[in-house]
PDB file of N, CA and C in Angstrom:
ATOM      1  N   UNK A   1       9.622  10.309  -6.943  1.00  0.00           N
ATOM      2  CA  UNK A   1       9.128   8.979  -6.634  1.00  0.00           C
ATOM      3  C   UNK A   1       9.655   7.982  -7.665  1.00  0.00           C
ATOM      4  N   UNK A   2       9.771   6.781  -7.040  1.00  0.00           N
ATOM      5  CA  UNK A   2      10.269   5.925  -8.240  1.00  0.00           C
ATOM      6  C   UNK A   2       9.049   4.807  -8.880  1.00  0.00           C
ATOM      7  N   UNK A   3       9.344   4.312  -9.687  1.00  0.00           N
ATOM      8  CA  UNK A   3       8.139   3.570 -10.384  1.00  0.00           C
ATOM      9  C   UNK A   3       7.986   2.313 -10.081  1.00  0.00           C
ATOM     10  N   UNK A   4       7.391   1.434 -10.023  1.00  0.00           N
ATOM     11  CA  UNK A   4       7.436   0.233  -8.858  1.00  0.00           C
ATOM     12  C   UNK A   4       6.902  -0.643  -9.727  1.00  0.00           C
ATOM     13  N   UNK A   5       8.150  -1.815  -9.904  1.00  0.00           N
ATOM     14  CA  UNK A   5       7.501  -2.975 -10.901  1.00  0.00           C
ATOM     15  C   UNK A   5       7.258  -4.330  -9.799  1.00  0.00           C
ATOM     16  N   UNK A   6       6.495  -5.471 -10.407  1.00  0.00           N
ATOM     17  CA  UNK A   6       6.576  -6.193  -9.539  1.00  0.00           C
ATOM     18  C   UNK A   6       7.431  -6.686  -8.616  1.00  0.00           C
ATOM     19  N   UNK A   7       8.599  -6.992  -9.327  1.00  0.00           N
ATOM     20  CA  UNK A   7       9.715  -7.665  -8.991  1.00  0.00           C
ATOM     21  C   UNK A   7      10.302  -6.389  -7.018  1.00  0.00           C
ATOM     22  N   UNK A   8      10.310  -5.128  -7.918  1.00  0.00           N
ATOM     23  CA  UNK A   8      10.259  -4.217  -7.025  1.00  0.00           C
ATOM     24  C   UNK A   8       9.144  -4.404  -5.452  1.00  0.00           C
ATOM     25  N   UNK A   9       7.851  -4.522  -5.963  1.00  0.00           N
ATOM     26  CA  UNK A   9       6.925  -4.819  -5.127  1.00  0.00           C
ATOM     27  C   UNK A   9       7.320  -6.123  -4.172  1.00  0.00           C
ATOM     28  N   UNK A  10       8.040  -7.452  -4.766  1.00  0.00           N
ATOM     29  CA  UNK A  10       8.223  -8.343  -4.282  1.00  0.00           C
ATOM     30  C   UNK A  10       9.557  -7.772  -2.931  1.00  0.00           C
ATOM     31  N   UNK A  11      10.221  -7.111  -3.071  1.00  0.00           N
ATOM     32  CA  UNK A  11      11.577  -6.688  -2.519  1.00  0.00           C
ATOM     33  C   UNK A  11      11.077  -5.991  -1.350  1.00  0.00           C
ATOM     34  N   UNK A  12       9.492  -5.576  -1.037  1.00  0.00           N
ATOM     35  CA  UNK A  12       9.445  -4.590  -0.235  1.00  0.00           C
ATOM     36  C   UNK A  12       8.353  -5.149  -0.012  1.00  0.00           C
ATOM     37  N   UNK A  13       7.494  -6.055   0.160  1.00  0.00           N
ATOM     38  CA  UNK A  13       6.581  -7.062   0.388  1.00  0.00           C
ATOM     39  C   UNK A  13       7.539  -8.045   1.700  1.00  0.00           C
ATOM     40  N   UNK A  14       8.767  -8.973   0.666  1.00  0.00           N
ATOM     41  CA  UNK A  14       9.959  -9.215   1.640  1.00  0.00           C
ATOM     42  C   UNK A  14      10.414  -8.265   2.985  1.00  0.00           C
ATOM     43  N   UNK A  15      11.099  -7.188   2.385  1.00  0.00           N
ATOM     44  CA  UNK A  15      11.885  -6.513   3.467  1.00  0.00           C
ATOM     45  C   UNK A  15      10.756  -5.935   4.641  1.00  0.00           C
ATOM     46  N   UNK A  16       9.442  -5.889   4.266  1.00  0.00           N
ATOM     47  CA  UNK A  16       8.360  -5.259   5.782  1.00  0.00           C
ATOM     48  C   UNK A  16       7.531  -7.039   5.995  1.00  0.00           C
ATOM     49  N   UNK A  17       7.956  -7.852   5.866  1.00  0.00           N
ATOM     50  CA  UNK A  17       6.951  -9.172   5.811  1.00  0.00           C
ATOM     51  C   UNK A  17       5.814  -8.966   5.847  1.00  0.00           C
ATOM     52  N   UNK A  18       5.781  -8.769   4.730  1.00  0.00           N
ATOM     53  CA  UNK A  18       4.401  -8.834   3.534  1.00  0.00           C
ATOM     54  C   UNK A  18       3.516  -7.433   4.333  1.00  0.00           C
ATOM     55  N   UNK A  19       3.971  -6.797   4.642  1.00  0.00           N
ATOM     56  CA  UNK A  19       3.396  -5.825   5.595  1.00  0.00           C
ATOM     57  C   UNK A  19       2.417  -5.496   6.752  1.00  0.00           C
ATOM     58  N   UNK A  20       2.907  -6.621   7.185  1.00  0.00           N
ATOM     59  CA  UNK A  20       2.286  -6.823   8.680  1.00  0.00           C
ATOM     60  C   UNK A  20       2.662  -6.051   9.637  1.00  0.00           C
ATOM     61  N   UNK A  21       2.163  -5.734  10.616  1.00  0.00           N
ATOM     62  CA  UNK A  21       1.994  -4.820  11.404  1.00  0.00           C
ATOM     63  C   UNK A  21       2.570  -3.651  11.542  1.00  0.00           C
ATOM     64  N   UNK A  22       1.951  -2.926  10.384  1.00  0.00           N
ATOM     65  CA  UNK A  22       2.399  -1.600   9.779  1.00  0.00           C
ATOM     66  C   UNK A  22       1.564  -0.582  10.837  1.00  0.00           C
ATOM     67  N   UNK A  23       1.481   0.706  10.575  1.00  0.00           N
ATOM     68  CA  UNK A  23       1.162   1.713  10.692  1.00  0.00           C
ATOM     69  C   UNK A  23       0.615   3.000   9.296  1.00  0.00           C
ATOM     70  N   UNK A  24      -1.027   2.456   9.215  1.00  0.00           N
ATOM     71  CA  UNK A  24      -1.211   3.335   8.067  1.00  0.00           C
ATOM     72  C   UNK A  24      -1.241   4.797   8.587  1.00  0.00           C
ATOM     73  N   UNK A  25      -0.448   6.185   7.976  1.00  0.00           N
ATOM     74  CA  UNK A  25      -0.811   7.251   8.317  1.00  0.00           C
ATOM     75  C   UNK A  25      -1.320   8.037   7.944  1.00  0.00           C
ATOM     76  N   UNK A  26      -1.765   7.984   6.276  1.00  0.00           N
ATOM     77  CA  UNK A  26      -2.681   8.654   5.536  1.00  0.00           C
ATOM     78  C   UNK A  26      -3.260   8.173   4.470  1.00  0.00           C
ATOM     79  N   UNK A  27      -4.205   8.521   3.535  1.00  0.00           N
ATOM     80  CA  UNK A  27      -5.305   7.570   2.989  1.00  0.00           C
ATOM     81  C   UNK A  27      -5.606   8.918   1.874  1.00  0.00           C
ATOM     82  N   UNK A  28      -5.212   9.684   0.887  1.00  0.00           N
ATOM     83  CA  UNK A  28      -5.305  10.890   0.095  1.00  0.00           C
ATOM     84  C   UNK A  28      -5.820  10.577  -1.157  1.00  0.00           C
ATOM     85  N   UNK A  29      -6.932  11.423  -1.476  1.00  0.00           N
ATOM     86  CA  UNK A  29      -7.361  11.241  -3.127  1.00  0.00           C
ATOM     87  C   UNK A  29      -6.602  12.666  -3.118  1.00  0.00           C
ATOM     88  N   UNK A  30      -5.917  12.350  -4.178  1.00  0.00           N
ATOM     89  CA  UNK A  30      -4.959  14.046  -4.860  1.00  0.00           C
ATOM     90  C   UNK A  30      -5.973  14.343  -5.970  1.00  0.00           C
ATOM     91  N   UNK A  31      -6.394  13.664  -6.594  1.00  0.00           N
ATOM     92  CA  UNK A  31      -7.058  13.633  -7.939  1.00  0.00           C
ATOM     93  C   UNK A  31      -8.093  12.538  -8.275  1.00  0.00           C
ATOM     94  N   UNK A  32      -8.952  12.810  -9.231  1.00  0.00           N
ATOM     95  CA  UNK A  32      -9.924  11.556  -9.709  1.00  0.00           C
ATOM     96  C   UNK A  32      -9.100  10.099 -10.105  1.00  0.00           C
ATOM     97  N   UNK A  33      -7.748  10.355 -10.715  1.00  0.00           N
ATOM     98  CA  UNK A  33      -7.125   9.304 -10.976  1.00  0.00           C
ATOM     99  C   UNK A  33      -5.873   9.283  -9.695  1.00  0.00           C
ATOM    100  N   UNK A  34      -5.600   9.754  -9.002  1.00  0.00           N
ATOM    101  CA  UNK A  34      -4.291   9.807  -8.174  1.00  0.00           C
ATOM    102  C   UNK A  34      -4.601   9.529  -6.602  1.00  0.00           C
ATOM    103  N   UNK A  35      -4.420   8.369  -5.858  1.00  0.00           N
ATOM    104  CA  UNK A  35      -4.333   8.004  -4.579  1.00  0.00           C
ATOM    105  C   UNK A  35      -2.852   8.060  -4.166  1.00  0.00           C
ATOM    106  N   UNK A  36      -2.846   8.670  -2.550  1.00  0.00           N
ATOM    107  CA  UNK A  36      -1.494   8.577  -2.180  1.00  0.00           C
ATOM    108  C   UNK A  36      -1.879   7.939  -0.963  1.00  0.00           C
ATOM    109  N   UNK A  37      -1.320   6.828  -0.497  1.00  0.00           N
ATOM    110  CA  UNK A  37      -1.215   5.838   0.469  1.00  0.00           C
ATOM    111  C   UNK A  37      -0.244   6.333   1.545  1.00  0.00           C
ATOM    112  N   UNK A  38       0.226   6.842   2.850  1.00  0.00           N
ATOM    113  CA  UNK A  38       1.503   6.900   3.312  1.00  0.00           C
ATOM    114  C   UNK A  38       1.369   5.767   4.872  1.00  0.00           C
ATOM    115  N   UNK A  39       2.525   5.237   4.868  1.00  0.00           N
ATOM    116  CA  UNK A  39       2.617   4.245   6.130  1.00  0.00           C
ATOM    117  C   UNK A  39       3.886   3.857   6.571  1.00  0.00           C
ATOM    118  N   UNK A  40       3.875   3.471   7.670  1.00  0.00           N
ATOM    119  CA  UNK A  40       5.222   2.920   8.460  1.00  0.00           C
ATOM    120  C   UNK A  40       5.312   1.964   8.793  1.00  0.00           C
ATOM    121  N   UNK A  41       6.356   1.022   8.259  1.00  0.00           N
ATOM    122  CA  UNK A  41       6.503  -0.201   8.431  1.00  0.00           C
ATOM    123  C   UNK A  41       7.816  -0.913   9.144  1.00  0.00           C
ATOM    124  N   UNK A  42       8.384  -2.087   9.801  1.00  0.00           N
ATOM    125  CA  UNK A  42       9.371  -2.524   9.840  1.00  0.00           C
ATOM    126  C   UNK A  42      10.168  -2.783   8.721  1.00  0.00           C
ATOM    127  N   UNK A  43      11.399  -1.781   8.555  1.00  0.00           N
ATOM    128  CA  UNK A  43      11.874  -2.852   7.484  1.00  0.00           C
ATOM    129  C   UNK A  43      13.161  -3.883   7.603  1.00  0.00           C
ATOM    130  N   UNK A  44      13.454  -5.220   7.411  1.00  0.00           N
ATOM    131  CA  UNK A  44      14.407  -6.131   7.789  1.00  0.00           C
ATOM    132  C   UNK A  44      15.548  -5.471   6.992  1.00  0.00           C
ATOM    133  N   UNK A  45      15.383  -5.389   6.367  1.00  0.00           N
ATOM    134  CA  UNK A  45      16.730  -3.908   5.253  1.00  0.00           C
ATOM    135  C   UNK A  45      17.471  -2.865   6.317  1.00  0.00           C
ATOM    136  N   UNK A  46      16.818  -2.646   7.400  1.00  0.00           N
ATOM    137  CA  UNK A  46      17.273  -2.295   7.823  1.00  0.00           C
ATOM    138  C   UNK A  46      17.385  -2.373   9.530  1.00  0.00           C
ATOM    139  N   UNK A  47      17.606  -3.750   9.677  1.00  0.00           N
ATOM    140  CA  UNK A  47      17.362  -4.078  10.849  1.00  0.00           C
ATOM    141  C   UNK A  47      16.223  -3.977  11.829  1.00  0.00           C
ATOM    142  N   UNK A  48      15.233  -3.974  10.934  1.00  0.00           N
ATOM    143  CA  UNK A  48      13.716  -4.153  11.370  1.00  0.00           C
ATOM    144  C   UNK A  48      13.068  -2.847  11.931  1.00  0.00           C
ATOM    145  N   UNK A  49      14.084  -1.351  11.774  1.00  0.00           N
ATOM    146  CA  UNK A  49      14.268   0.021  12.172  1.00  0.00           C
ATOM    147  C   UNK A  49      12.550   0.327  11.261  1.00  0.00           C
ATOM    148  N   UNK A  50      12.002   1.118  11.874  1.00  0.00           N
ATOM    149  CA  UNK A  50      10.739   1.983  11.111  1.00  0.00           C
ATOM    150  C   UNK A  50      11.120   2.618  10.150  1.00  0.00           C
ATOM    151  N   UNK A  51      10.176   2.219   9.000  1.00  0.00           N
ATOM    152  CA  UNK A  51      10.647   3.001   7.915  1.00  0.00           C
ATOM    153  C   UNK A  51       9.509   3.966   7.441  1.00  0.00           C
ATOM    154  N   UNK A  52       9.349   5.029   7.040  1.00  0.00           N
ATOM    155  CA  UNK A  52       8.423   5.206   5.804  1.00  0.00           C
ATOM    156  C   UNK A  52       8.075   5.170   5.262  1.00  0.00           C
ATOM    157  N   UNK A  53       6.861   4.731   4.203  1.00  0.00           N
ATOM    158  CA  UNK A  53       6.591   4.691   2.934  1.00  0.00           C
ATOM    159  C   UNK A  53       5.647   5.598   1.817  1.00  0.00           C
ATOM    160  N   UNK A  54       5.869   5.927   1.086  1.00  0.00           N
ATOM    161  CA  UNK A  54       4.606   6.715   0.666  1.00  0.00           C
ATOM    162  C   UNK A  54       4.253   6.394  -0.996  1.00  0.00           C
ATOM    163  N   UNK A  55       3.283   5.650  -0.936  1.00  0.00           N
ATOM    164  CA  UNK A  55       2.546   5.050  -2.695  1.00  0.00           C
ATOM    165  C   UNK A  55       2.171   6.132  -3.159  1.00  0.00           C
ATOM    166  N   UNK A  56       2.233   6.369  -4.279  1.00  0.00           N
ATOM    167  CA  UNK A  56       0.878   6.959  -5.345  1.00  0.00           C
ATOM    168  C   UNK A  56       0.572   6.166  -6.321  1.00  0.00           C
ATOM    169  N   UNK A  57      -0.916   5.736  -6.120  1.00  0.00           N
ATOM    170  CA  UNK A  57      -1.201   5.139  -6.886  1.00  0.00           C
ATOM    171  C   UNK A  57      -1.885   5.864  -7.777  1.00  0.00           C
ATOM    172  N   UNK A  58      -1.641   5.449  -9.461  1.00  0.00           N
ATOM    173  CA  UNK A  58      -2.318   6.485 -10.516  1.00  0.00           C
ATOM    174  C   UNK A  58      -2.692   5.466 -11.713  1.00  0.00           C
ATOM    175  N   UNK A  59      -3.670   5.586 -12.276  1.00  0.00           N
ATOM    176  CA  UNK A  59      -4.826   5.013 -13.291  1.00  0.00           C
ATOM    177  C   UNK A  59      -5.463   4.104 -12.513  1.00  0.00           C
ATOM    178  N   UNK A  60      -6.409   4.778 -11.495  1.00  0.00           N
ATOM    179  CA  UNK A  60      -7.284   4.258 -10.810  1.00  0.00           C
ATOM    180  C   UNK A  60      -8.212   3.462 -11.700  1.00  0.00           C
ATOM    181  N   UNK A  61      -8.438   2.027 -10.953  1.00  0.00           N
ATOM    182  CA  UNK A  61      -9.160   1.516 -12.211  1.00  0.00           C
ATOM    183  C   UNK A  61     -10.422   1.295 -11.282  1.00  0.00           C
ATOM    184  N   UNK A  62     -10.397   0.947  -9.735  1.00  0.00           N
ATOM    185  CA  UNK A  62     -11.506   0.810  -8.822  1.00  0.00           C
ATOM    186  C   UNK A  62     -10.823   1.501  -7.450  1.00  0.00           C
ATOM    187  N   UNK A  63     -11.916   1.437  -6.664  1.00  0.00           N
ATOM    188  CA  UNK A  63     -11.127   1.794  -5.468  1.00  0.00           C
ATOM    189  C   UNK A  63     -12.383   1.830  -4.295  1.00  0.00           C
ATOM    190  N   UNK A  64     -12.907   1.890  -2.868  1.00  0.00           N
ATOM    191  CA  UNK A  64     -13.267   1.862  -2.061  1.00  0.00           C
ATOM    192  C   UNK A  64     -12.500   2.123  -0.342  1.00  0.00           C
ATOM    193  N   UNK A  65     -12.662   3.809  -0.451  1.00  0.00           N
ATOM    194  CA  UNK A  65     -11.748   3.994   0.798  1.00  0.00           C
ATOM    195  C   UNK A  65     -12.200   4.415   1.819  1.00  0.00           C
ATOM    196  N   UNK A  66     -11.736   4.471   2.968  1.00  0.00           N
ATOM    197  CA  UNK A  66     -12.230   4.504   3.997  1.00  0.00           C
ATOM    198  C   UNK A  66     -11.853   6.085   4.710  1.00  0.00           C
ATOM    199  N   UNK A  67     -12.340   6.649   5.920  1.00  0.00           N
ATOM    200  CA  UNK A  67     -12.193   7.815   6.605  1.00  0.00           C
ATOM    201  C   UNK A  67     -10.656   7.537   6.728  1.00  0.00           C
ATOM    202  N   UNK A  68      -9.933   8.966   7.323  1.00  0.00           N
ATOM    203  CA  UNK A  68      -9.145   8.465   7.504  1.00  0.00           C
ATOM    204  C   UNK A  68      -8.979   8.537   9.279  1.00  0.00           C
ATOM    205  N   UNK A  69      -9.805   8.607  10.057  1.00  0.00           N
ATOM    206  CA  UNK A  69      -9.763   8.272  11.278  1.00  0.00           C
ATOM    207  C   UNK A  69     -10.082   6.718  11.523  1.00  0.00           C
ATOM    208  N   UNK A  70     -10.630   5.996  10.271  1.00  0.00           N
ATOM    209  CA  UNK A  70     -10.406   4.722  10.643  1.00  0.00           C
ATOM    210  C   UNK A  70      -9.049   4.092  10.348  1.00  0.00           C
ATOM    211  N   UNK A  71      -8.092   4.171   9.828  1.00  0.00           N
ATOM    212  CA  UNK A  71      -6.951   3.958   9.826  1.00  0.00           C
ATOM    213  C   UNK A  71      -6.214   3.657  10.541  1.00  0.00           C
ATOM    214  N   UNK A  72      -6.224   4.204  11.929  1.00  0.00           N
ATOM    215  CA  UNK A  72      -5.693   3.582  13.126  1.00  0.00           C
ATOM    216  C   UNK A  72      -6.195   2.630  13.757  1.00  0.00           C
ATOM    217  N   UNK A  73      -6.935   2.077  12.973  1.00  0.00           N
ATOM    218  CA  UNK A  73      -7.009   0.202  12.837  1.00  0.00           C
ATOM    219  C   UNK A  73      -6.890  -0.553  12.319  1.00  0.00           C
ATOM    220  N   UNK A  74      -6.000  -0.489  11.126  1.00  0.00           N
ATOM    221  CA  UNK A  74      -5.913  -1.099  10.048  1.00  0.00           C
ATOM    222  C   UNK A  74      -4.017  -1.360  10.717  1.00  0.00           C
ATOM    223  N   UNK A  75      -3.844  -3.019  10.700  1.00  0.00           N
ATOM    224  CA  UNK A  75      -2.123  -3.330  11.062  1.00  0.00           C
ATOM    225  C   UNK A  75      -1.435  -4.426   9.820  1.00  0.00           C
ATOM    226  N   UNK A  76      -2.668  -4.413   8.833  1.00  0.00           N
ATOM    227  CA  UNK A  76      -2.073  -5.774   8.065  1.00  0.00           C
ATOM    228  C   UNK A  76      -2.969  -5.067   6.845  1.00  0.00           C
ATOM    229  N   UNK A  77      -2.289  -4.907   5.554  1.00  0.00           N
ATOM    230  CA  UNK A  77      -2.207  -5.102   4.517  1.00  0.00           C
ATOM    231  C   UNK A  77      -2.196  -5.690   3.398  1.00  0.00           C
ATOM    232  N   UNK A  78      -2.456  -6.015   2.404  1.00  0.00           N
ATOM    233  CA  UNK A  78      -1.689  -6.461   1.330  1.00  0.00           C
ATOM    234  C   UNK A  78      -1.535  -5.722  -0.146  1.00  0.00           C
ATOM    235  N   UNK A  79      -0.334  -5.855  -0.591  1.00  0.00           N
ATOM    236  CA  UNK A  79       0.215  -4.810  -1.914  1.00  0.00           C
ATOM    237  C   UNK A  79       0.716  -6.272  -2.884  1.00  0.00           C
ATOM    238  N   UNK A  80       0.162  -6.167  -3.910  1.00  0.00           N
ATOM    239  CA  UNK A  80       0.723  -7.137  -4.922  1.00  0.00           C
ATOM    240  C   UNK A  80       0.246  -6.818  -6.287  1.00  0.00           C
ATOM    241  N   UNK A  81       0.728  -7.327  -7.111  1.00  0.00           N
ATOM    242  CA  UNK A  81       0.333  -7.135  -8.630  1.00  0.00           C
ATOM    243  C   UNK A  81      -0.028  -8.545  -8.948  1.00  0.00           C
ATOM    244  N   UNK A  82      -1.563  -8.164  -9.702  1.00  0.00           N
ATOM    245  CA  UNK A  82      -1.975  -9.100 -10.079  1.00  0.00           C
ATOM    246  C   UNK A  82      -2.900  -8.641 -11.492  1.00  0.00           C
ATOM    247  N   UNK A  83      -2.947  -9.678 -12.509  1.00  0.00           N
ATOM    248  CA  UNK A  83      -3.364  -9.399 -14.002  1.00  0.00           C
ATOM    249  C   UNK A  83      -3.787  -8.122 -14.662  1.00  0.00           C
ATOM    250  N   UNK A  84      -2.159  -7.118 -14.018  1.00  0.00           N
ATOM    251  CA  UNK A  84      -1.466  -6.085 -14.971  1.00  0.00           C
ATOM    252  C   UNK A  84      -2.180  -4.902 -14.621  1.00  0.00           C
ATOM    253  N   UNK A  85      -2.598  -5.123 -13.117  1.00  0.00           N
ATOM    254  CA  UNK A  85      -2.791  -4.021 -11.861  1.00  0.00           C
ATOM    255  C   UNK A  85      -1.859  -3.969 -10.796  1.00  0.00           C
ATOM    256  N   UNK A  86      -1.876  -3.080 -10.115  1.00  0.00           N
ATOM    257  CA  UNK A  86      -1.415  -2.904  -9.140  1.00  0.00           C
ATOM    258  C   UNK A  86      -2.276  -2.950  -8.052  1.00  0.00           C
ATOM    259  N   UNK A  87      -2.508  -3.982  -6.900  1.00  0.00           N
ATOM    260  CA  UNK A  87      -3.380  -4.072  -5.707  1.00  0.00           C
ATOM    261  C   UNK A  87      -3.236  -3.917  -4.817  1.00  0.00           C
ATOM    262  N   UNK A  88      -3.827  -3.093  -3.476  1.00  0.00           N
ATOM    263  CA  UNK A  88      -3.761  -2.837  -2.202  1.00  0.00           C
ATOM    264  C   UNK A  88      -5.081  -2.758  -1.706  1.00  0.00           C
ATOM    265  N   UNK A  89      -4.638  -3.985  -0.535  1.00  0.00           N
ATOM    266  CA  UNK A  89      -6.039  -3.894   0.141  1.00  0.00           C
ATOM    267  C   UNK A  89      -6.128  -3.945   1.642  1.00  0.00           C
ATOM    268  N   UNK A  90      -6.733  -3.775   2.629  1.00  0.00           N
ATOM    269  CA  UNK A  90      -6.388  -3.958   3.997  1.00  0.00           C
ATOM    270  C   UNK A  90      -7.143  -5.406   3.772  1.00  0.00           C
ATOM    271  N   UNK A  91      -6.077  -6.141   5.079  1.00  0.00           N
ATOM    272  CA  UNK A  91      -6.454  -7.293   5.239  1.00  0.00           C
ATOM    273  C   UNK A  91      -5.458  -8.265   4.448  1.00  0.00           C
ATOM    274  N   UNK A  92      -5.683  -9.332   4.436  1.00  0.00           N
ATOM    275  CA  UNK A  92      -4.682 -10.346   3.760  1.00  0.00           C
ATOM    276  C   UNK A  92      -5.335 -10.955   2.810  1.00  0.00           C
ATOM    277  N   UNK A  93      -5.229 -10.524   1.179  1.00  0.00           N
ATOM    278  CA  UNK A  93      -5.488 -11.157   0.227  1.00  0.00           C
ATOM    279  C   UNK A  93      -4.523 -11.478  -0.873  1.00  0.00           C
ATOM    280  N   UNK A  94      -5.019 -11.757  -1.891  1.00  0.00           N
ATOM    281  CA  UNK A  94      -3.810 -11.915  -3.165  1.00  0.00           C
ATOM    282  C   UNK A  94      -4.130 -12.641  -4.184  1.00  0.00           C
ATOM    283  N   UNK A  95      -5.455 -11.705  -4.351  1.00  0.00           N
ATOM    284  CA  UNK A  95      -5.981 -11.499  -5.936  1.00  0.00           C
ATOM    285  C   UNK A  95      -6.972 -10.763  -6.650  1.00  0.00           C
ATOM    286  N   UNK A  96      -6.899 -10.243  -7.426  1.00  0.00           N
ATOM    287  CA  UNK A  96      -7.477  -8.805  -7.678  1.00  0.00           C
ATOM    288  C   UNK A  96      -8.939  -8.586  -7.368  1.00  0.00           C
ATOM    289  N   UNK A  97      -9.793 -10.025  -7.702  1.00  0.00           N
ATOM    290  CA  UNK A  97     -11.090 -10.179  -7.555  1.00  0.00           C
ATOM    291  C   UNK A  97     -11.375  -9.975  -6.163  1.00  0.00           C
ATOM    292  N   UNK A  98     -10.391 -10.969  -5.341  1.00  0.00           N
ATOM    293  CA  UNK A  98     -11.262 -11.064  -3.878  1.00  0.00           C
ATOM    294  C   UNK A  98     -10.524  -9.978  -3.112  1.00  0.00           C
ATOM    295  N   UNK A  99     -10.121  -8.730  -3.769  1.00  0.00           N
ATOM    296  CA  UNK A  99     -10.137  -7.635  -2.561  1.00  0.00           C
ATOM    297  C   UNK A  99     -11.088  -6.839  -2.361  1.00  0.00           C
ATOM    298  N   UNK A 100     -11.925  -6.896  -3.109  1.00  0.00           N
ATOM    299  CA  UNK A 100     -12.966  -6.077  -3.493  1.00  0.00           C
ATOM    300  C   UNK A 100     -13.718  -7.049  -2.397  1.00  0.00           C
ATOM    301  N   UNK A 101     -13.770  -7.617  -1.508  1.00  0.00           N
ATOM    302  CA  UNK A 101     -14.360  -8.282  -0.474  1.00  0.00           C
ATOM    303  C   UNK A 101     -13.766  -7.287   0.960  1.00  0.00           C
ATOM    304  N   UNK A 102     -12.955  -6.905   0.549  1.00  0.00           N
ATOM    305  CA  UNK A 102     -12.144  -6.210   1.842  1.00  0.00           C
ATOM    306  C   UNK A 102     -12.890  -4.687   2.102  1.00  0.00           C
ATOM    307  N   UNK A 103     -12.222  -3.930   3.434  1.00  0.00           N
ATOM    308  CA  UNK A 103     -13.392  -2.570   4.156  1.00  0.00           C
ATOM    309  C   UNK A 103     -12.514  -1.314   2.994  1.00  0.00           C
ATOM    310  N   UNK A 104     -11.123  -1.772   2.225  1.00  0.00           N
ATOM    311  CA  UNK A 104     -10.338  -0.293   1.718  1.00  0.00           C
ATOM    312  C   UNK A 104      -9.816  -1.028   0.580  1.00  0.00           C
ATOM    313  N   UNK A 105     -10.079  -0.626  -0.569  1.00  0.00           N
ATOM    314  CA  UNK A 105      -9.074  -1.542  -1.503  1.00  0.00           C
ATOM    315  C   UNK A 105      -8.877  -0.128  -2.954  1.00  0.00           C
ATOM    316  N   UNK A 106      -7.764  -0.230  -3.611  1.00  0.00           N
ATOM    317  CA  UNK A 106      -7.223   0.407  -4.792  1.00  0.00           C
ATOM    318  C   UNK A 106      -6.664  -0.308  -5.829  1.00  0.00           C
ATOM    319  N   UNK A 107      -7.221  -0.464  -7.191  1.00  0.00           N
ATOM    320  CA  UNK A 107      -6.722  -1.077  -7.965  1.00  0.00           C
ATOM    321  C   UNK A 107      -6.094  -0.030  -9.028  1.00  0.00           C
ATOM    322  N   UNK A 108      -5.110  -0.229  -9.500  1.00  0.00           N
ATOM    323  CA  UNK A 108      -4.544   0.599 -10.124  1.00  0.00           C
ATOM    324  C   UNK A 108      -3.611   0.372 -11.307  1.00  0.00           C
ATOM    325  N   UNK A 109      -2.994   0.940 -12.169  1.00  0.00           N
ATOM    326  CA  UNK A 109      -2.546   0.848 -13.695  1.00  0.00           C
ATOM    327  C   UNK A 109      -1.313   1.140 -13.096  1.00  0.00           C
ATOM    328  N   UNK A 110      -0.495   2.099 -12.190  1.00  0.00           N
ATOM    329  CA  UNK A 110       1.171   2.137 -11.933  1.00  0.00           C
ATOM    330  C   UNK A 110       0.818   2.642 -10.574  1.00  0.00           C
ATOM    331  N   UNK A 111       2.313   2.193 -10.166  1.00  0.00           N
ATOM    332  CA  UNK A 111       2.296   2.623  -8.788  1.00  0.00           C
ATOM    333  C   UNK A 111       3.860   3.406  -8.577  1.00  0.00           C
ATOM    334  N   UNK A 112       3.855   4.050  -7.662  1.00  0.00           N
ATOM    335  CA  UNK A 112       5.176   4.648  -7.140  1.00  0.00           C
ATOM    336  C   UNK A 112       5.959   4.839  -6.035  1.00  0.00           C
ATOM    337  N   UNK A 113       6.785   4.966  -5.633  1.00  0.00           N
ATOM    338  CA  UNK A 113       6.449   4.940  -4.285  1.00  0.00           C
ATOM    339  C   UNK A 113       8.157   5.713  -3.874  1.00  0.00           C
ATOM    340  N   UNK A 114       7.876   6.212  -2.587  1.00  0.00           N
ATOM    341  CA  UNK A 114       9.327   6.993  -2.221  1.00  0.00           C
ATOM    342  C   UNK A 114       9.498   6.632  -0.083  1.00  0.00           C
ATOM    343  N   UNK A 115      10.425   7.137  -0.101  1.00  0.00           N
ATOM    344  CA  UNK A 115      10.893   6.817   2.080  1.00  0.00           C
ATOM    345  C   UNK A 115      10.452   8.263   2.176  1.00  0.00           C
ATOM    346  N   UNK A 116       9.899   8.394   3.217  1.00  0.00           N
ATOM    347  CA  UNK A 116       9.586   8.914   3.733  1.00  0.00           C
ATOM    348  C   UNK A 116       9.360   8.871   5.836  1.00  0.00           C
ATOM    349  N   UNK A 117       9.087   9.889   6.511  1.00  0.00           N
ATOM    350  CA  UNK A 117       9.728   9.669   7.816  1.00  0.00           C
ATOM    351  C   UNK A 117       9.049   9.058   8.503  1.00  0.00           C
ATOM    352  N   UNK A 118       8.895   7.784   9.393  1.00  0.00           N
ATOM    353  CA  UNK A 118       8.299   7.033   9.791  1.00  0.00           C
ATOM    354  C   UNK A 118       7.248   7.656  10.862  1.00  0.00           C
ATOM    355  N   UNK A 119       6.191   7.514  11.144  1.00  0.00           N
ATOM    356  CA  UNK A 119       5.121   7.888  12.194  1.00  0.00           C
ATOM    357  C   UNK A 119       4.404   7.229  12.868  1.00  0.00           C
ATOM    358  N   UNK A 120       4.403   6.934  13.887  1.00  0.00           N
ATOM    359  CA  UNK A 120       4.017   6.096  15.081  1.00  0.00           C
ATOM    360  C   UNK A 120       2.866   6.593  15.838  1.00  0.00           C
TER     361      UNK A 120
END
């Protein structure tokens, strides 16, 4: 997996637009500190073709997650870094405080992330 800095985050925020109408496919606690996120998104990188994605997020600092049979309702996202976390939340936010308003959110110390095969 590779290590994901903002600038990184910004490049892949861009290439799935801002990650809208994704496809979440899994929702994993590996560990007390380790979440793995996996989903499929459009990416314009590659001619808007389905891509894969798969996060791990690690130095959980909060978090609130959901089943993962609710997942196949979740089409909009948001992933951003904000004051020296890493944030993901369903729904459209973009800032660390007000995701914690949202139904799934992970705040986290690093993130990672690798392609993986898209699932529909």
């Amino acid at each position: 997996m590779k290590p994901v800095t903002p600038s990184v985050l910004e490049d892949l925020n861009n290439r799935t637009e801002n990650f809208n109408g994704i496809v979440v496919n899994s929702l994993d606690v590996i560990s007390a500190d380790i979440i793995k996120l996996t989903l499929s998104a459009q990416d314009r990188a590659k001619d808007f073709d389905w891509v894969g994605f798969e996060f791990e997020f690690s130095g959980i600092e909060d978090a609130i997650l959901v089943e993962n049979e609710k997942l196949k309702f979740i089409d909009t996202i948001s992933l951003f870094f904000d004051s020296g976390s890493f944030c993901f939340s369903t729904d459209s936010y973009n800032d660390k405080n007000g995701i914690k308003n949202a139904l799934c959110y992970i705040i986290s110390k690093t993130l990672k992330f690798d392609y993986c095969e898209a699932h529909l």
